[in-house]
Structure formats: structure tokens, C-alpha cells
C-alpha atoms as a PDB file:
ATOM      1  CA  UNK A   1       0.000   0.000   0.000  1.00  0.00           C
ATOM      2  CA  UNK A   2       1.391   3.415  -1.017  1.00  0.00           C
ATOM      3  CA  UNK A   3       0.563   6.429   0.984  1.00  0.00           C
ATOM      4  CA  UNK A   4       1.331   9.761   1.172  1.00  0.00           C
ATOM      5  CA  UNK A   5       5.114   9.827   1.913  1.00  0.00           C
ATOM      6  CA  UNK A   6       6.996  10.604  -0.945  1.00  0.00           C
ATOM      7  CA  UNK A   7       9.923   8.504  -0.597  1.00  0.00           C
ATOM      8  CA  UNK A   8      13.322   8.120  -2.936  1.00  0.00           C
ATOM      9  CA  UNK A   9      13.662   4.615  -2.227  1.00  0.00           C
ATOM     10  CA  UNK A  10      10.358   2.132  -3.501  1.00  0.00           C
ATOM     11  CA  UNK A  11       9.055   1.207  -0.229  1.00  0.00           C
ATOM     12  CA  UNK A  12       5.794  -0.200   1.116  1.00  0.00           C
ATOM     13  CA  UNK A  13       3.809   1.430   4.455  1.00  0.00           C
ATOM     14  CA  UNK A  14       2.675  -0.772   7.038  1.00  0.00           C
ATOM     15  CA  UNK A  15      -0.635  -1.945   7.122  1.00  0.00           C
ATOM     16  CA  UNK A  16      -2.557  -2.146  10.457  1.00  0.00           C
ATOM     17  CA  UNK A  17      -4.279  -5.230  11.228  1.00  0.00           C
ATOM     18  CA  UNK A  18      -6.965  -6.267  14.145  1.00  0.00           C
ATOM     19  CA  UNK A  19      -6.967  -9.597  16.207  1.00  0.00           C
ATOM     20  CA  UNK A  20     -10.406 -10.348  14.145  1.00  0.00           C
ATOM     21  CA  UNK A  21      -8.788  -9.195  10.783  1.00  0.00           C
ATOM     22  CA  UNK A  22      -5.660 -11.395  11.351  1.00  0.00           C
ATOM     23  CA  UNK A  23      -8.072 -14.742  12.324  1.00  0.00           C
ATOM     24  CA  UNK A  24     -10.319 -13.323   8.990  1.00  0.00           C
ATOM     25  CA  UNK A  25      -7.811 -13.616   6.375  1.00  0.00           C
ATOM     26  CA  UNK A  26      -4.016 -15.449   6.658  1.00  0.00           C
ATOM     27  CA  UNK A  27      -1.235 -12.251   6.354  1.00  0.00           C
ATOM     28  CA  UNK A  28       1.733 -13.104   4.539  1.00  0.00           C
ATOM     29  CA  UNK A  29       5.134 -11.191   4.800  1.00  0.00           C
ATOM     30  CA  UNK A  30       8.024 -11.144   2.474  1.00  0.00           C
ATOM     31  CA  UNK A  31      11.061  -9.816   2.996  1.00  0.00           C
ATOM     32  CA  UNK A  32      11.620  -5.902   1.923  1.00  0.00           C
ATOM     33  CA  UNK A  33      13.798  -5.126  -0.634  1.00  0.00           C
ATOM     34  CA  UNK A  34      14.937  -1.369  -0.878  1.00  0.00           C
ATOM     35  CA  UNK A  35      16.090   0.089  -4.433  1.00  0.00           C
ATOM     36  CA  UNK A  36      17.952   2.851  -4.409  1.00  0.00           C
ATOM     37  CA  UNK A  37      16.149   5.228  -7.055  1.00  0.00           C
ATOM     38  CA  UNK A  38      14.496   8.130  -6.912  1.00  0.00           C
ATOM     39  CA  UNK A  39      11.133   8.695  -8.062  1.00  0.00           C
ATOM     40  CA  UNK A  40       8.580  11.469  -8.647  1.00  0.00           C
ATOM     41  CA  UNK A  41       5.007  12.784  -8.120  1.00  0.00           C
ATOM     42  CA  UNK A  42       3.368  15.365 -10.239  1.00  0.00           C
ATOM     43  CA  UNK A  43       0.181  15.396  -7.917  1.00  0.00           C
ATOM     44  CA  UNK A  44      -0.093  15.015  -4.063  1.00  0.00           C
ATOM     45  CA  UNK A  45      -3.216  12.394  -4.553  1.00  0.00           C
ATOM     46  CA  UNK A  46      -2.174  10.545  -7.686  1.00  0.00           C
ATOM     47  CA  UNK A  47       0.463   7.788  -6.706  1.00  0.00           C
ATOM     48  CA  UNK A  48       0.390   4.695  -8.423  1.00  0.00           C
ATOM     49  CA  UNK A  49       3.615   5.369 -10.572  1.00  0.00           C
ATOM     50  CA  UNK A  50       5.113   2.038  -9.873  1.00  0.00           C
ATOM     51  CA  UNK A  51       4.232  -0.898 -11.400  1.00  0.00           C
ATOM     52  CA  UNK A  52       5.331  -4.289 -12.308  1.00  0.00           C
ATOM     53  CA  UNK A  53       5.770  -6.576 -15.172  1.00  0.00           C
ATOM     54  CA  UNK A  54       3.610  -9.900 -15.081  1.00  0.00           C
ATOM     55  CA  UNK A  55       5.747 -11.671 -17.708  1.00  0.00           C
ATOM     56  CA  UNK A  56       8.961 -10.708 -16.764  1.00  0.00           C
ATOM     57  CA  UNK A  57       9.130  -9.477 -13.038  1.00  0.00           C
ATOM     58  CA  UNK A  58      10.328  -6.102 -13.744  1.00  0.00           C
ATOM     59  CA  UNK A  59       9.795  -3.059 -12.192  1.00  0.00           C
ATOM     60  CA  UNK A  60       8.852   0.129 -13.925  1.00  0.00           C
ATOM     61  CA  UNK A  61       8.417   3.479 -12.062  1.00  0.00           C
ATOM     62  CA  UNK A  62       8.199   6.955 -13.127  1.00  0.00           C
ATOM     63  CA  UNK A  63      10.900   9.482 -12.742  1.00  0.00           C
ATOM     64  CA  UNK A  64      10.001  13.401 -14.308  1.00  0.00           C
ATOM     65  CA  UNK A  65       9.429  12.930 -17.659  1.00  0.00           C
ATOM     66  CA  UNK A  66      10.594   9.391 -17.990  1.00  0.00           C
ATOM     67  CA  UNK A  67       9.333   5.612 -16.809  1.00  0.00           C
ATOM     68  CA  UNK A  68      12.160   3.542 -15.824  1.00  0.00           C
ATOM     69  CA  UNK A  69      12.713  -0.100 -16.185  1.00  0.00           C
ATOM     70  CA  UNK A  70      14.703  -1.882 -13.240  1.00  0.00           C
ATOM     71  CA  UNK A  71      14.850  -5.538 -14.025  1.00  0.00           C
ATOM     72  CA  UNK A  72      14.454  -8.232 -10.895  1.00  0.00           C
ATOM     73  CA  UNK A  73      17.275  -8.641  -8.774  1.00  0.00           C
ATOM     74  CA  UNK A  74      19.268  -5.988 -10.270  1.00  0.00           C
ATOM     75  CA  UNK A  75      20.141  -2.485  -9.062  1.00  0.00           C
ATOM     76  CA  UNK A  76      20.662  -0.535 -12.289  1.00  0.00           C
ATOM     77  CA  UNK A  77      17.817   1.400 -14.493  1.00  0.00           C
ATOM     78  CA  UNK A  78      17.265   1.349 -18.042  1.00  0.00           C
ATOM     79  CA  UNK A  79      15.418   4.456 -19.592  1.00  0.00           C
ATOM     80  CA  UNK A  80      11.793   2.508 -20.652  1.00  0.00           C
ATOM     81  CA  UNK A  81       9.919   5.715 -22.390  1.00  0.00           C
ATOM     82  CA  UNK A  82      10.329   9.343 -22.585  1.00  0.00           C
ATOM     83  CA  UNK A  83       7.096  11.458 -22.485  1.00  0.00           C
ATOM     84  CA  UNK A  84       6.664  14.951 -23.098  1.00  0.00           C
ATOM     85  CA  UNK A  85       4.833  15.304 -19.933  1.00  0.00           C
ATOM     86  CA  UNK A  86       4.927  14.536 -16.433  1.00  0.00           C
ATOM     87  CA  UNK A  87       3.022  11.611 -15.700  1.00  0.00           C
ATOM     88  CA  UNK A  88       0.401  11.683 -13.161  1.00  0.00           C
ATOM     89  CA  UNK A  89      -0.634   7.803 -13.806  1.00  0.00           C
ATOM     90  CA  UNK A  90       1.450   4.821 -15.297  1.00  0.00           C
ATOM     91  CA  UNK A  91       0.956   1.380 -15.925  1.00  0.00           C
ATOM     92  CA  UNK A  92       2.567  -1.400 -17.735  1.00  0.00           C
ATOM     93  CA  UNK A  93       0.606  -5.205 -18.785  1.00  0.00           C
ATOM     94  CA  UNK A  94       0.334  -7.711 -21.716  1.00  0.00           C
ATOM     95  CA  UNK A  95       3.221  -6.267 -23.454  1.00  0.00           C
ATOM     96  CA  UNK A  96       2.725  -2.602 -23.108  1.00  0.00           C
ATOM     97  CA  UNK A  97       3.589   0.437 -21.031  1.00  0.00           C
ATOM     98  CA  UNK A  98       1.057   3.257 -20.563  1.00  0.00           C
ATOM     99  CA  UNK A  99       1.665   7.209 -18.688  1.00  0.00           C
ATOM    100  CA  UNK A 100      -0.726   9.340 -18.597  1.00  0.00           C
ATOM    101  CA  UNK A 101      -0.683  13.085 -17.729  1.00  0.00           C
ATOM    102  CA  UNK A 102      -3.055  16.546 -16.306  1.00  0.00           C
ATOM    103  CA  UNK A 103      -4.061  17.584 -19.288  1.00  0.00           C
ATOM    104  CA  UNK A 104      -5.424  13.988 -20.389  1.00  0.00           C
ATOM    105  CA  UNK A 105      -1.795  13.156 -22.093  1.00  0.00           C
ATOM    106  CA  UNK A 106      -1.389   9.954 -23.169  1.00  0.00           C
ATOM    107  CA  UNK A 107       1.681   8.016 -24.888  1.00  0.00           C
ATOM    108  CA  UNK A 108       1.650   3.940 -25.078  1.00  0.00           C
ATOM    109  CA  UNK A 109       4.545   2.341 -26.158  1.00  0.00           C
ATOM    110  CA  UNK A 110       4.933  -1.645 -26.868  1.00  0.00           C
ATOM    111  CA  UNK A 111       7.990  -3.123 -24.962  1.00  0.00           C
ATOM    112  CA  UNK A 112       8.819  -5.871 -27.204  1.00  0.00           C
ATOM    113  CA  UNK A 113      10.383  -3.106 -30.016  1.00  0.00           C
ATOM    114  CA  UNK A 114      10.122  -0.259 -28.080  1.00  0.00           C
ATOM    115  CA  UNK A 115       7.569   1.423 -30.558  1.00  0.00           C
ATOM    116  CA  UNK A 116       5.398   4.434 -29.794  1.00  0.00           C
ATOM    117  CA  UNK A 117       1.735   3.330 -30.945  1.00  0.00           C
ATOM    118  CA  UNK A 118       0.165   6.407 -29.461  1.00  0.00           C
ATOM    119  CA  UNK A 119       1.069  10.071 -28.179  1.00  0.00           C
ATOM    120  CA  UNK A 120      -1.487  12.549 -27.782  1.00  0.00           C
ATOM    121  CA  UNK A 121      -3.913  14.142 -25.680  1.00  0.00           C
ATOM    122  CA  UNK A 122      -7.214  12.436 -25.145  1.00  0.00           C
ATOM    123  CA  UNK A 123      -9.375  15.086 -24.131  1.00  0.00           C
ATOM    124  CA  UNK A 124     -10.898  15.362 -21.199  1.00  0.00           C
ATOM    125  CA  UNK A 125      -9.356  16.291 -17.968  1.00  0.00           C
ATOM    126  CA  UNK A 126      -6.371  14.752 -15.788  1.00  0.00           C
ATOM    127  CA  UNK A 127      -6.097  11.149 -16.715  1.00  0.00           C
ATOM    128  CA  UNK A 128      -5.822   9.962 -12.938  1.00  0.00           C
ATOM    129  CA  UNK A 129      -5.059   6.024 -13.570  1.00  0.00           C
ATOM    130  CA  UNK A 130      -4.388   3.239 -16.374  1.00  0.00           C
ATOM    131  CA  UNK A 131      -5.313   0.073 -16.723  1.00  0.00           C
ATOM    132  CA  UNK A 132      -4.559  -2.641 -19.097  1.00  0.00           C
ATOM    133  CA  UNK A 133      -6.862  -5.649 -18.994  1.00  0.00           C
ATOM    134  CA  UNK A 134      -8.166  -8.526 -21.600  1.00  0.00           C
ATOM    135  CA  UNK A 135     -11.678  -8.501 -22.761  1.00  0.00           C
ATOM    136  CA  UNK A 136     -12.863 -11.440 -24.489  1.00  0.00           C
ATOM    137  CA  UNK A 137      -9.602 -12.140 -26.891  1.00  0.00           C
ATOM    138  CA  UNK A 138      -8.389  -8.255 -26.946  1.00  0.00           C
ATOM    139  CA  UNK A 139      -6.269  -6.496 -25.313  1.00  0.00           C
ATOM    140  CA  UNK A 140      -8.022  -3.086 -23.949  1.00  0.00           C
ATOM    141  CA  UNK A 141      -6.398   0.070 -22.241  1.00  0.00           C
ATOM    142  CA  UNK A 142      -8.406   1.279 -19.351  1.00  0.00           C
ATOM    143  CA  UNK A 143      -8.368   5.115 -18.626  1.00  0.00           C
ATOM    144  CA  UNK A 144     -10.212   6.600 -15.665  1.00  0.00           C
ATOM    145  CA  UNK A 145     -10.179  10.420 -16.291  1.00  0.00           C
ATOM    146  CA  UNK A 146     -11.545  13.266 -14.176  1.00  0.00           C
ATOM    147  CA  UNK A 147     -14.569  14.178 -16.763  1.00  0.00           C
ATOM    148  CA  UNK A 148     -16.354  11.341 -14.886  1.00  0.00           C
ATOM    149  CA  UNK A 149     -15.255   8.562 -17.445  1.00  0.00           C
ATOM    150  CA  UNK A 150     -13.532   5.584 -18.039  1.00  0.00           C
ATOM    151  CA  UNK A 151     -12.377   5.092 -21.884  1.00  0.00           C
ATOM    152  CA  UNK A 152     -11.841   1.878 -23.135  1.00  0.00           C
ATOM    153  CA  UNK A 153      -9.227   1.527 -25.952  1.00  0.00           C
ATOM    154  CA  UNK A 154      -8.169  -1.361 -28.154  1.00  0.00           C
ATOM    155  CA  UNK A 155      -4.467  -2.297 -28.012  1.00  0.00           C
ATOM    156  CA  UNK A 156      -2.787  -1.319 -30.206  1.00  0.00           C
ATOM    157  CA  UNK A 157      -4.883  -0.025 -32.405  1.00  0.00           C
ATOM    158  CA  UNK A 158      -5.842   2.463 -29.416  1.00  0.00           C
ATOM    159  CA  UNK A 159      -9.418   2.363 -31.619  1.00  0.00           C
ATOM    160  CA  UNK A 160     -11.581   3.441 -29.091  1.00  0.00           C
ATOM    161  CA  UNK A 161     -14.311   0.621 -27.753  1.00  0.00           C
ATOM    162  CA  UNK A 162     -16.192   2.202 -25.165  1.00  0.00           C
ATOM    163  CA  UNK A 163     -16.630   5.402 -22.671  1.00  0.00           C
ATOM    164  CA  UNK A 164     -18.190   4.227 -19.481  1.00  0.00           C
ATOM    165  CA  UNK A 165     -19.849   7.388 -18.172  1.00  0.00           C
ATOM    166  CA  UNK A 166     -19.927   7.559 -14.037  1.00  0.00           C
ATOM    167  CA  UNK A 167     -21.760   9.926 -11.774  1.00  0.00           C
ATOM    168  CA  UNK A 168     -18.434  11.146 -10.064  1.00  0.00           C
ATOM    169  CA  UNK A 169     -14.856  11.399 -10.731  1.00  0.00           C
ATOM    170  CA  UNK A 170     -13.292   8.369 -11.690  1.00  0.00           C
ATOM    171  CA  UNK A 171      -9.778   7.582  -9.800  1.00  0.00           C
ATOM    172  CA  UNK A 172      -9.202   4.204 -10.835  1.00  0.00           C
ATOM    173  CA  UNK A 173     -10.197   1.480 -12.356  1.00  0.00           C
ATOM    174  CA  UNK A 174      -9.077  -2.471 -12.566  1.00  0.00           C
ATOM    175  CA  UNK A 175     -10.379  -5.576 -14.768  1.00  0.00           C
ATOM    176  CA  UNK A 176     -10.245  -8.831 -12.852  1.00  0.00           C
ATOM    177  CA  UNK A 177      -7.778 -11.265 -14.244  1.00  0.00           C
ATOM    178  CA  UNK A 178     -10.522 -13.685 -15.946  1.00  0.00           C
ATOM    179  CA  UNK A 179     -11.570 -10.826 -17.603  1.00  0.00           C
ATOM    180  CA  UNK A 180     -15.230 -10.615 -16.194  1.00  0.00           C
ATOM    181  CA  UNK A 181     -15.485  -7.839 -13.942  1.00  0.00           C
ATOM    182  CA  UNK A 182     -14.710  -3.800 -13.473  1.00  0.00           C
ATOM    183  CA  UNK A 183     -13.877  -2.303 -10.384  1.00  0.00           C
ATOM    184  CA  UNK A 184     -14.018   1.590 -10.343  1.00  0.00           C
ATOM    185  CA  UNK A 185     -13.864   3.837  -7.249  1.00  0.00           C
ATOM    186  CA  UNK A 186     -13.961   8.145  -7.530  1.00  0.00           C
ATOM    187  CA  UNK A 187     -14.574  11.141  -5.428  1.00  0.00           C
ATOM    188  CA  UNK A 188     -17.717   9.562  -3.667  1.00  0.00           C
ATOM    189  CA  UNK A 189     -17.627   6.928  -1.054  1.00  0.00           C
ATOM    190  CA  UNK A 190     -19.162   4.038  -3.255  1.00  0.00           C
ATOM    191  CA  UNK A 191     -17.255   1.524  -4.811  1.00  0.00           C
ATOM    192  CA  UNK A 192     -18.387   0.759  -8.442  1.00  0.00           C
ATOM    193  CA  UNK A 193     -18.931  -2.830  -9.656  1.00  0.00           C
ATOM    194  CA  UNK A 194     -19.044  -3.711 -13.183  1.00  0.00           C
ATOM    195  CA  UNK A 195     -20.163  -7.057 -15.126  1.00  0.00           C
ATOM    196  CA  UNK A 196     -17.969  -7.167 -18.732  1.00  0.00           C
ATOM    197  CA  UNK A 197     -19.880  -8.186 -21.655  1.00  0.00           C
ATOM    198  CA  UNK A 198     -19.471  -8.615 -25.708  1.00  0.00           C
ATOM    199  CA  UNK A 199     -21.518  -5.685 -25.575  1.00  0.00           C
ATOM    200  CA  UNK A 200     -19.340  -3.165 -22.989  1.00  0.00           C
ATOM    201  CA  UNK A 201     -19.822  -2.141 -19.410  1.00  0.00           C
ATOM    202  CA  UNK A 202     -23.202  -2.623 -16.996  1.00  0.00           C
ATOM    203  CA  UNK A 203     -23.506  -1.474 -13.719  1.00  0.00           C
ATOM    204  CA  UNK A 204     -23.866  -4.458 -11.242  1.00  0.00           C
ATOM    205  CA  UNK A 205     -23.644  -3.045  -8.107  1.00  0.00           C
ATOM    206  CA  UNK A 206     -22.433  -0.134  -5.610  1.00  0.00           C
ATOM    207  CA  UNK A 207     -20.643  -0.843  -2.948  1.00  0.00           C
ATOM    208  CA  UNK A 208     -19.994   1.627   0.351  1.00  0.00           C
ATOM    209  CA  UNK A 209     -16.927   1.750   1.767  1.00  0.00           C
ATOM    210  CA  UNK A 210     -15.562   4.667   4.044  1.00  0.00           C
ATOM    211  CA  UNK A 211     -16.158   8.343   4.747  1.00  0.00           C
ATOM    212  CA  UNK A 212     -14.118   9.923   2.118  1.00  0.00           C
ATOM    213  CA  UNK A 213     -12.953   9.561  -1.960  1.00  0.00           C
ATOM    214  CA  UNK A 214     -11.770   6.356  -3.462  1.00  0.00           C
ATOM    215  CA  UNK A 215      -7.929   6.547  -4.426  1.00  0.00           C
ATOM    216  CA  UNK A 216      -7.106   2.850  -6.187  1.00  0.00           C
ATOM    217  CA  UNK A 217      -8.765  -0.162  -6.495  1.00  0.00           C
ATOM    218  CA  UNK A 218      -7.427  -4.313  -7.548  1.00  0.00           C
ATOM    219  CA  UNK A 219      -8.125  -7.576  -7.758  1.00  0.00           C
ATOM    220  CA  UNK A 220      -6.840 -10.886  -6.108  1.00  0.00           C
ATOM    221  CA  UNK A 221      -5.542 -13.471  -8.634  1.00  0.00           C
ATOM    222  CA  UNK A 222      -8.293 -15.824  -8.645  1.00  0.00           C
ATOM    223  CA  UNK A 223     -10.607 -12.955  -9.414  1.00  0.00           C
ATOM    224  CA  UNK A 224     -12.645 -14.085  -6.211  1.00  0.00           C
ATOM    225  CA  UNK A 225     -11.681 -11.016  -4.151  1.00  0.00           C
ATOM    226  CA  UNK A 226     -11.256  -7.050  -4.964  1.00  0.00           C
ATOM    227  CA  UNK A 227      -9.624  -3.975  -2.708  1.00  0.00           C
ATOM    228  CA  UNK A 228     -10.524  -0.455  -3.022  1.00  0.00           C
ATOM    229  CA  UNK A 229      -8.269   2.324  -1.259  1.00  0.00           C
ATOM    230  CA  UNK A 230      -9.609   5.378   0.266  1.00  0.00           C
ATOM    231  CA  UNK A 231      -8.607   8.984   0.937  1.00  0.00           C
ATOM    232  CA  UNK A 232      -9.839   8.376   4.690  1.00  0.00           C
ATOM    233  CA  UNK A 233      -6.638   5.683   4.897  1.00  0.00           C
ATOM    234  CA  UNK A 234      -9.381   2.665   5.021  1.00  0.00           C
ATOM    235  CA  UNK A 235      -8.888  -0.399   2.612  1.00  0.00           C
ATOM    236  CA  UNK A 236     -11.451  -3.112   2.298  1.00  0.00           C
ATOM    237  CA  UNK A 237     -11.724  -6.370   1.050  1.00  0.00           C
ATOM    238  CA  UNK A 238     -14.960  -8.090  -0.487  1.00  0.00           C
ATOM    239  CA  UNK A 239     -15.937 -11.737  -1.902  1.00  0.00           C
ATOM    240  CA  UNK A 240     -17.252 -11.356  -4.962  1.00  0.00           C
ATOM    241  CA  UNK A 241     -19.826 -14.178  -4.494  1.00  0.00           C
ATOM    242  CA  UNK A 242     -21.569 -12.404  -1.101  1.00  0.00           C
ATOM    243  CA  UNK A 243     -20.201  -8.694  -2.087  1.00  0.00           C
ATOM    244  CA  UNK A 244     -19.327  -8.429   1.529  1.00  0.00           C
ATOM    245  CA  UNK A 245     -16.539  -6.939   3.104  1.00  0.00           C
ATOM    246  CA  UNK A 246     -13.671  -9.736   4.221  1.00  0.00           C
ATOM    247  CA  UNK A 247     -11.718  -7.896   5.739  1.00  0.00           C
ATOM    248  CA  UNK A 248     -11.215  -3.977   6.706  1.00  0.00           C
ATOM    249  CA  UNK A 249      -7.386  -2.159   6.979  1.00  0.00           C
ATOM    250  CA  UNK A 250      -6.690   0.939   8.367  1.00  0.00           C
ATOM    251  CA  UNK A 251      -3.044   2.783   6.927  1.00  0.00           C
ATOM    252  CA  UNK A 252      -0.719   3.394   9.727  1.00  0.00           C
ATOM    253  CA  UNK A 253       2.083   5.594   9.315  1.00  0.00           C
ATOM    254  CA  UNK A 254       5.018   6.980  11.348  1.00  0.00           C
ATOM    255  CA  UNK A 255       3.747  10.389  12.458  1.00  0.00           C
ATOM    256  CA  UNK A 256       0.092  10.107  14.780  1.00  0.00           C
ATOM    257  CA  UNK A 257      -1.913  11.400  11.708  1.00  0.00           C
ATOM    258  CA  UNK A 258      -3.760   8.812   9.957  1.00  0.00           C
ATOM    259  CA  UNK A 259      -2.576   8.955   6.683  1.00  0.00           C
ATOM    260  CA  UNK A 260      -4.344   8.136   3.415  1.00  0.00           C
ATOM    261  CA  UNK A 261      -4.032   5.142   1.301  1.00  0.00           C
ATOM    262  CA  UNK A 262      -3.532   5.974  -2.437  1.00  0.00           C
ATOM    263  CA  UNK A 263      -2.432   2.731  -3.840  1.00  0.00           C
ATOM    264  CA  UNK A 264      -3.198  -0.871  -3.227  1.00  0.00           C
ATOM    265  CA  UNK A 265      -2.367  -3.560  -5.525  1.00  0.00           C
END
């Protein structure tokens, strides 16, 4: 879980867990690894600009106007893409690497040759987080924008497939791994739950969560179980199957302020 520390080193805040949380749901802990590289913000609630490579383990993180590739076990940075922005969002999955920007800036490149298939503006407002998902046999780019969308795009034809329209401002959205669902959470306390079809998007249900905006949302890898993240530092859990909350984590970090939680994964 990210917060709001801005560190230079890649780090991970500690997650506070109750007696009945801990019997709830088994808590794994791997050892910490620290890299040594610095990395940037371009807005104090935006903070998912690290991000990981399914296929190959690597690490990817944004640094000014540049994502960075760090592959596993090593300690040295290769330059990934150069934008002509600052990215407020980033994402890399199925083969390509996505950063988005405030004035709905968008540049996709494909990692296998490097190639720019995209770099332009969208439209819309600041493109606040990217997902890339399957649907059905494509490969689709997720962006949740602040004009109270999420736009759907084809990769790598970036042909546009869909604009989800949402009551609120859309933070973040995330495609469960078989490809069935949509999680979305904004500035609202509801949680959004989608059912993917042939035909696009439907609203299945909403979902409260906690007292403030919804920051970042994911999915377990069995697609059984989804997070959402809020402003108010306040992370739950639900089953899919019952839609009810599994477990509930509150952020802890070093200073007595509760602090918010911007990223879960």
C-alpha cells in the first residue's frame, strides 16, 4: 500500500491489522527489498507510478518525464519511455507500457520493439489512472479520467471501444484477471462494480466503503476477491460471491496522523 510519503527509495507502508482481521484472512510477509532510485510525483493524490511486469518481473516506475525499467534482482535502471509530460498515472501489462498526464496526455509504447503506438492528448481532464486488462480475446487500455469517465481503448490499435460514463470522478479502475469484472472507485464513497460483456460495461452493483474519496482499487488473482483504497486511509476487502466486506485495513504511518491510502495492488 502506497501512501502519502513521498519517498526516494520504492518502499511499502505498514498496514494495520486487528486480532479479528488477522483470524479473517491469513497475512503473509516477504522480505523488503529497498532500491535505491528516486522517483517522482506530479500530484499530491495521484500515486500509483510504480508498477510491475507480469511476464517478466520487472519493475517500472516513473521518474520526471521518464518511466524507468529496473529488471528483478538488479540495481541498475534502463530508460523505458520518454514522455513529453509529467506523468500523473502509469501502468505497464500484456506487453505494453502506458503514462498518462493533467491535461489527459497519453503516450503507449509496446515493450517488445520499443515502438510508440500512441502520443497525444485524449481530451478530457487529468487522466488519474491506467489500466490494461483482456476482454474477451483483446487487449483493452483502461483510462479513468476526471470528466467522470472511463475510456476503453483497443491495443494497439488504441481504436476506441467504449466510454463508461460515471456519476463522479473516476480515480481508478481495474479488470479482474478472468476478464469478467470492473472495479471503479472516484470522489464519492461508493465503490463501483461492473459485469464485462461482448456488448461493454453494466452497472452491477455499488458498494460503500468509508467516509471519504476512493484513491485505487485491484483484484486478487483468482478474481474471487477485490480492494478499493480510500482517501480516509481505510482499505477493504470483499468476496465477490456475497459482495461483503472480508476484511477492513486501516493505513498506519510513522507520524500520529492517519494517513491516506492511495495505492493498493
Amino acid at each position: 500500500f502506497f501512501g502519502d510519503r513521498a519517498p526516494r527509495t520504492m518502499t511499502v507502508d505498514v498496514v494495520s491489522l486487528s486480532a479479528a482481521s488477522r483470524a479473517e484472512m491469513p497475512l503473509h510477509v516477504f522480505p523488503r527489498r529497498d532500491y535505491k532510485h528516486r522517483t517522482t510525483i506530479q500530484h499530491w493524490q495521484l500515486r500509483d507510478l510504480v508498477d510491475t511486469d507480469d511476464e517478466t518481473d520487472d519493475v517500472f516506475f516513473v521518474q520526471d518525464s521518464s518511466v524507468r525499467r529496473l529488471q528483478a534482482g538488479q540495481n541498475h535502471a534502463t530508460l523505458a519511455q520518454v514522455t513529453n509530460f509529467k506523468p500523473t498515472s502509469m501502468t505497464v501489462g500484456h506487453g505494453f507500457l502506458a503514462s498518462g498526464g493533467q491535461s489527459s496526455e497519453l503516450k503507449v509504447t509496446r515493450l517488445r520493439d520499443s515502438m510508440t503506438i500512441f502520443d497525444n492528448p485524449l481530451g478530457g481532464l487529468v487522466n488519474n489512472a491506467l489500466h490494461v486488462s483482456h476482454h474477451n480475446d483483446e487487449v483493452r487500455l483502461l483510462v479513468s479520467n476526471n470528466d467522470e469517465t472511463i475510456k476503453c481503448y483497443e491495443l494497439p490499435s488504441m481504436r476506441i471501444m467504449d466510454s463508461v460514463r460515471c456519476h463522479t470522478c473516476i480515480n481508478y479502475s481495474s479488470v479482474s484477471p478472468d476478464g469478467k469484472w470492473m472495479v471503479a472507485t472516484g470522489d464519492t464513497k461508493e465503490v463501483f462494480l461492473f459485469s464485462i460483456h461482448k456488448a461493454g460495461y453494466k452497472l452491477y452493483s455499488t458498494l460503500e466503503m468509508a467516509k471519504d474519496s476512493g484513491m485505487s482499487c485491484a483484484w486478487d488473482a483468482t478474481s474471487s476477491r477485490f480492494a478499493a483504497a480510500s482517501q480516509d486511509g481505510l482499505t477493504v476487502v470483499w468476496d465477490l460471491r456475497h459482495l461483503k466486506p472480508v476484511v477492513k485495513l486501516g493505513s498506519k504511518h510513522a507520524s500520529s496522523l492517519k494517513g491516506a491510502c492511495r495505492c493498493v495492488k
